[in-house]
C-alpha atoms as a PDB file:
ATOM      1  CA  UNK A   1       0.000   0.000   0.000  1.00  0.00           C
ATOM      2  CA  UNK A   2       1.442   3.656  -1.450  1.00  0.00           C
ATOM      3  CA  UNK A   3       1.219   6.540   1.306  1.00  0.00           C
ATOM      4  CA  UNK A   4      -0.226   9.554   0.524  1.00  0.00           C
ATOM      5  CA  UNK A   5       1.089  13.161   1.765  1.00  0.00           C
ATOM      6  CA  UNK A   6       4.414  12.001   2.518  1.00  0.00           C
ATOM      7  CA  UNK A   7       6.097  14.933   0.841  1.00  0.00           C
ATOM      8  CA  UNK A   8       4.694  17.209   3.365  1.00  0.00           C
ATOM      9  CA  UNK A   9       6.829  16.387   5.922  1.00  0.00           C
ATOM     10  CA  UNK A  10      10.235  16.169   3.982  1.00  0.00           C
ATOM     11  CA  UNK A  11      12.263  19.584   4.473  1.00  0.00           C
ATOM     12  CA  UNK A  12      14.649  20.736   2.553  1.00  0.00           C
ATOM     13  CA  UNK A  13      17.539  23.540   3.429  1.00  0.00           C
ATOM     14  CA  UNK A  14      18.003  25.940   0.845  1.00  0.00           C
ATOM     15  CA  UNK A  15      20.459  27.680   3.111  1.00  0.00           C
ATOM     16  CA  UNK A  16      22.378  24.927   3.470  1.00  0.00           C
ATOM     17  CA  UNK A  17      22.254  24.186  -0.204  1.00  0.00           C
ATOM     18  CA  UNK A  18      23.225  27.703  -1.210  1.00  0.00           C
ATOM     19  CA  UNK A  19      26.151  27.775   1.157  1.00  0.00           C
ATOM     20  CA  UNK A  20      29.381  27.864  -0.648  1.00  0.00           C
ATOM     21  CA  UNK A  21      27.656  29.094  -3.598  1.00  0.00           C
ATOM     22  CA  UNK A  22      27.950  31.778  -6.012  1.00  0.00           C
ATOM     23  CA  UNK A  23      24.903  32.512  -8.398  1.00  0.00           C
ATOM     24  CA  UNK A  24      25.465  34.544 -10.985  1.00  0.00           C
ATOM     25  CA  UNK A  25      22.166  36.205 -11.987  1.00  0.00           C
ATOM     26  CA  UNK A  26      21.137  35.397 -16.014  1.00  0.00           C
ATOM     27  CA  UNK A  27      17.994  36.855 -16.639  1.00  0.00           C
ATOM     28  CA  UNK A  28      14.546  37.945 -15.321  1.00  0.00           C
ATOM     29  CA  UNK A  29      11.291  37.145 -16.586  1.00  0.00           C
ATOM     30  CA  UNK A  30       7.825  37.496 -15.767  1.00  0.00           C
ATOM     31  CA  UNK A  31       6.023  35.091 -12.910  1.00  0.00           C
ATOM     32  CA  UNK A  32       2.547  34.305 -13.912  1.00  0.00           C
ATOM     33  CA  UNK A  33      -0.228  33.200 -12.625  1.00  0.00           C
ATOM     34  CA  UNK A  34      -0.681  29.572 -13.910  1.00  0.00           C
ATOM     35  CA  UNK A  35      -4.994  29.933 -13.868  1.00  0.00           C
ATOM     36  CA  UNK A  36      -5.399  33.490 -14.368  1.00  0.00           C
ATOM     37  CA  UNK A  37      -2.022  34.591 -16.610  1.00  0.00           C
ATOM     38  CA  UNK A  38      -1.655  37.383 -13.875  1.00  0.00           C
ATOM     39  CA  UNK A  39       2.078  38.663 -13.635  1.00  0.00           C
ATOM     40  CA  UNK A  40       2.158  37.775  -9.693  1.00  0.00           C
ATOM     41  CA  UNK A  41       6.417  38.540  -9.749  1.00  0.00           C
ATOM     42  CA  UNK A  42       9.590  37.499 -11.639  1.00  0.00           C
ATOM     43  CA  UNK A  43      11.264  34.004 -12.198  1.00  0.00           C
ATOM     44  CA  UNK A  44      15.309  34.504 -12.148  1.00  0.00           C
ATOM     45  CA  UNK A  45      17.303  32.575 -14.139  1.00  0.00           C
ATOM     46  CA  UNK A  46      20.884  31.750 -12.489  1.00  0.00           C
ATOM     47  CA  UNK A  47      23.725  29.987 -13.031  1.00  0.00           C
ATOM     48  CA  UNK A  48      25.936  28.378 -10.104  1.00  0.00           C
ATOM     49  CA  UNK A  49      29.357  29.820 -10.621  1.00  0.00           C
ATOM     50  CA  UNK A  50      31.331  27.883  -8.281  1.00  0.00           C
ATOM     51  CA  UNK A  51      30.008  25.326  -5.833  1.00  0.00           C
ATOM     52  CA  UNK A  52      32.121  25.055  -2.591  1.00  0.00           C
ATOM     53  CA  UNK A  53      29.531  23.565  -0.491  1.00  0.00           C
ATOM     54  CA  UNK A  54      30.239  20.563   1.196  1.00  0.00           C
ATOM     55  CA  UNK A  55      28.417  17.284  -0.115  1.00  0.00           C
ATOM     56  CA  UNK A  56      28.432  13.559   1.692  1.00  0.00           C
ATOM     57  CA  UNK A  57      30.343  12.674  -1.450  1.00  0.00           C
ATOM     58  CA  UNK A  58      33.199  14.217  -2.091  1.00  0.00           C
ATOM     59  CA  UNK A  59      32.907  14.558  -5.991  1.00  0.00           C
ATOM     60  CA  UNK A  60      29.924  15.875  -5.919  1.00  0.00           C
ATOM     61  CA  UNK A  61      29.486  19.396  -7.659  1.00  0.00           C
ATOM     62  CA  UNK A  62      26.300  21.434  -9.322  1.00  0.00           C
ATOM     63  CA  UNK A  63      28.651  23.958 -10.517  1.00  0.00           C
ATOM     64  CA  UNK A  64      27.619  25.418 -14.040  1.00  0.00           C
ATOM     65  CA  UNK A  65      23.930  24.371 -13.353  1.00  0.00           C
ATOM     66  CA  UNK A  66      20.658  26.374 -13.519  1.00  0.00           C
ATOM     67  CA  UNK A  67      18.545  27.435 -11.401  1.00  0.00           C
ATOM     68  CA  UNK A  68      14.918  28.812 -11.252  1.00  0.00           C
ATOM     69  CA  UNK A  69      13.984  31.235  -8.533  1.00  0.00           C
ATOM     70  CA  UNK A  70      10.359  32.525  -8.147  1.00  0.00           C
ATOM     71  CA  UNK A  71      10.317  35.971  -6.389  1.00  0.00           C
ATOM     72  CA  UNK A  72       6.634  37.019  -5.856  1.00  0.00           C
ATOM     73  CA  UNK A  73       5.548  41.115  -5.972  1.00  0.00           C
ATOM     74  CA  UNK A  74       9.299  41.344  -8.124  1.00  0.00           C
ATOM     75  CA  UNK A  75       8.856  43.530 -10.793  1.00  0.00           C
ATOM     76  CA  UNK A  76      11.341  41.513 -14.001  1.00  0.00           C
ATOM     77  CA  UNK A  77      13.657  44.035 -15.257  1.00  0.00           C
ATOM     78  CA  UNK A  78      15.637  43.656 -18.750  1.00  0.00           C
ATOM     79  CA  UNK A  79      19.596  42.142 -17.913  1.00  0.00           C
ATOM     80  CA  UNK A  80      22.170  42.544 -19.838  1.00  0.00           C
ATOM     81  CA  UNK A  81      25.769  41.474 -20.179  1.00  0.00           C
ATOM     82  CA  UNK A  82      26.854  44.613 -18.582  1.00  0.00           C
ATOM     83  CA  UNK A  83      24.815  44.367 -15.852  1.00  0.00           C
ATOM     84  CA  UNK A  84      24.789  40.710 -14.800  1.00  0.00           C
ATOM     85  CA  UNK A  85      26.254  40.014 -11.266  1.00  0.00           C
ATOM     86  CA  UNK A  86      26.476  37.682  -8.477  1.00  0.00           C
ATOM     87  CA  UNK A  87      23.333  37.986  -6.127  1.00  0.00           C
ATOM     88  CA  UNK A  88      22.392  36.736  -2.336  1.00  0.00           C
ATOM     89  CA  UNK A  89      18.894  35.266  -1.761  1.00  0.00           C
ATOM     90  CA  UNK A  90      16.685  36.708   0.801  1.00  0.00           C
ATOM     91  CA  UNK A  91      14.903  34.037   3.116  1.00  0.00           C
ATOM     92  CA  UNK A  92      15.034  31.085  -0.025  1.00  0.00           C
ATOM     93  CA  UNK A  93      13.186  28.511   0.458  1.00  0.00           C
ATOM     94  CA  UNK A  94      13.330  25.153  -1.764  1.00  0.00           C
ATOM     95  CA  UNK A  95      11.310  21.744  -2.746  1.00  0.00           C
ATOM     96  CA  UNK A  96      12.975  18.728  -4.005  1.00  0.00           C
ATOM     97  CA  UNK A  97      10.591  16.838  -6.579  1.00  0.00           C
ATOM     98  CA  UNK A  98      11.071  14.564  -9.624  1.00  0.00           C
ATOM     99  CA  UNK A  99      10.873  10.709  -9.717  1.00  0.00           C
ATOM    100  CA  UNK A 100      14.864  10.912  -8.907  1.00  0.00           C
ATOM    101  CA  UNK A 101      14.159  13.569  -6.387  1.00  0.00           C
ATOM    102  CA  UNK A 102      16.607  15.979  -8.659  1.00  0.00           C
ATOM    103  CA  UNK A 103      14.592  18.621  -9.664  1.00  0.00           C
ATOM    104  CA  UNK A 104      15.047  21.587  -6.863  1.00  0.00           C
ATOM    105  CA  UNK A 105      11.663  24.645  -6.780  1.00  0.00           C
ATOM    106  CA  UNK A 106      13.161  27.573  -5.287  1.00  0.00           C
ATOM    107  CA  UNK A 107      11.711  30.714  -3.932  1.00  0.00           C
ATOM    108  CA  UNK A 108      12.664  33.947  -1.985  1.00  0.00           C
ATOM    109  CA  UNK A 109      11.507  36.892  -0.879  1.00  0.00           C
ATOM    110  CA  UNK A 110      14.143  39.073  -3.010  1.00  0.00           C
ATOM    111  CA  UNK A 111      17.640  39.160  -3.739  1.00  0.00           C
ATOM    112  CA  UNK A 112      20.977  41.751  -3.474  1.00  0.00           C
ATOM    113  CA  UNK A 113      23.951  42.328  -5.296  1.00  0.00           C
ATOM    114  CA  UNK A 114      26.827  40.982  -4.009  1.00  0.00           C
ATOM    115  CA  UNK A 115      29.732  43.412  -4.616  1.00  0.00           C
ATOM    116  CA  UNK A 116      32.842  41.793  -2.675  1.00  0.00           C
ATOM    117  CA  UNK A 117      34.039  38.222  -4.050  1.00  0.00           C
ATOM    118  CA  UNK A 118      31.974  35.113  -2.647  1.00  0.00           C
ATOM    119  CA  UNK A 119      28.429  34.584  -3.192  1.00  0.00           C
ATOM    120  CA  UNK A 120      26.674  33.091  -0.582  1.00  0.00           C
ATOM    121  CA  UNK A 121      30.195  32.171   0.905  1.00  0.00           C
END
């Protein structure tokens, strides 16, 4: 017999994820609404630039992946080359889904600039 509801008690830590990190910020876009097409905030597009967080195996690495992040109430702004940068998420939050349990949903309640070398570091 399959349980139901068990994903509701599985936690994941984004902080602990992001630690060692630096995302390098790619792109906004607009965050709709999935029923009503209502632009409800922006989806950033980022790209792990170096991943020095520490892993139960030691050759594991998500450096050069992408990641989503849903930001509600953010207003998407146009990036360019010039202005791309390395960014700090406030409050993220994640859930792990997929039949492999390797897809990661991430969401925040903003992000910052990052102006000295690091990242999340």
């Amino acid at each position: 017999m399959a349980l139901k509801g068990l994903r509701d008690f599985v936690q994941f830590d984004a902080k602990g994820f992001l630690a060692g990190k630096q995302l390098l910020l790619m792109q906004e876009s607009e965050l709709k609404d999935y029923d009503s097409e209502k632009v409800i905030g922006a989806k950033l597009k980022v790209t792990i630039w170096t991943d020095d967080t520490h892993y139960k195996k030691d050759e594991t690495s998500n450096e050069g992946s992408e990641l989503d992040v849903k930001i509600l109430g953010l207003t998407a702004e146009k990036i360019y080359r010039s202005n791309r940068g390395f960014i700090r998420l406030k409050n993220p939050s994640g859930v792990v889904f997929g039949d492999f349990q390797n897809q990661l949903s991430l969401r925040a309640d903003g992000f910052e600039f990052i102006k000295e070398k690091g990242g999340e570091n």
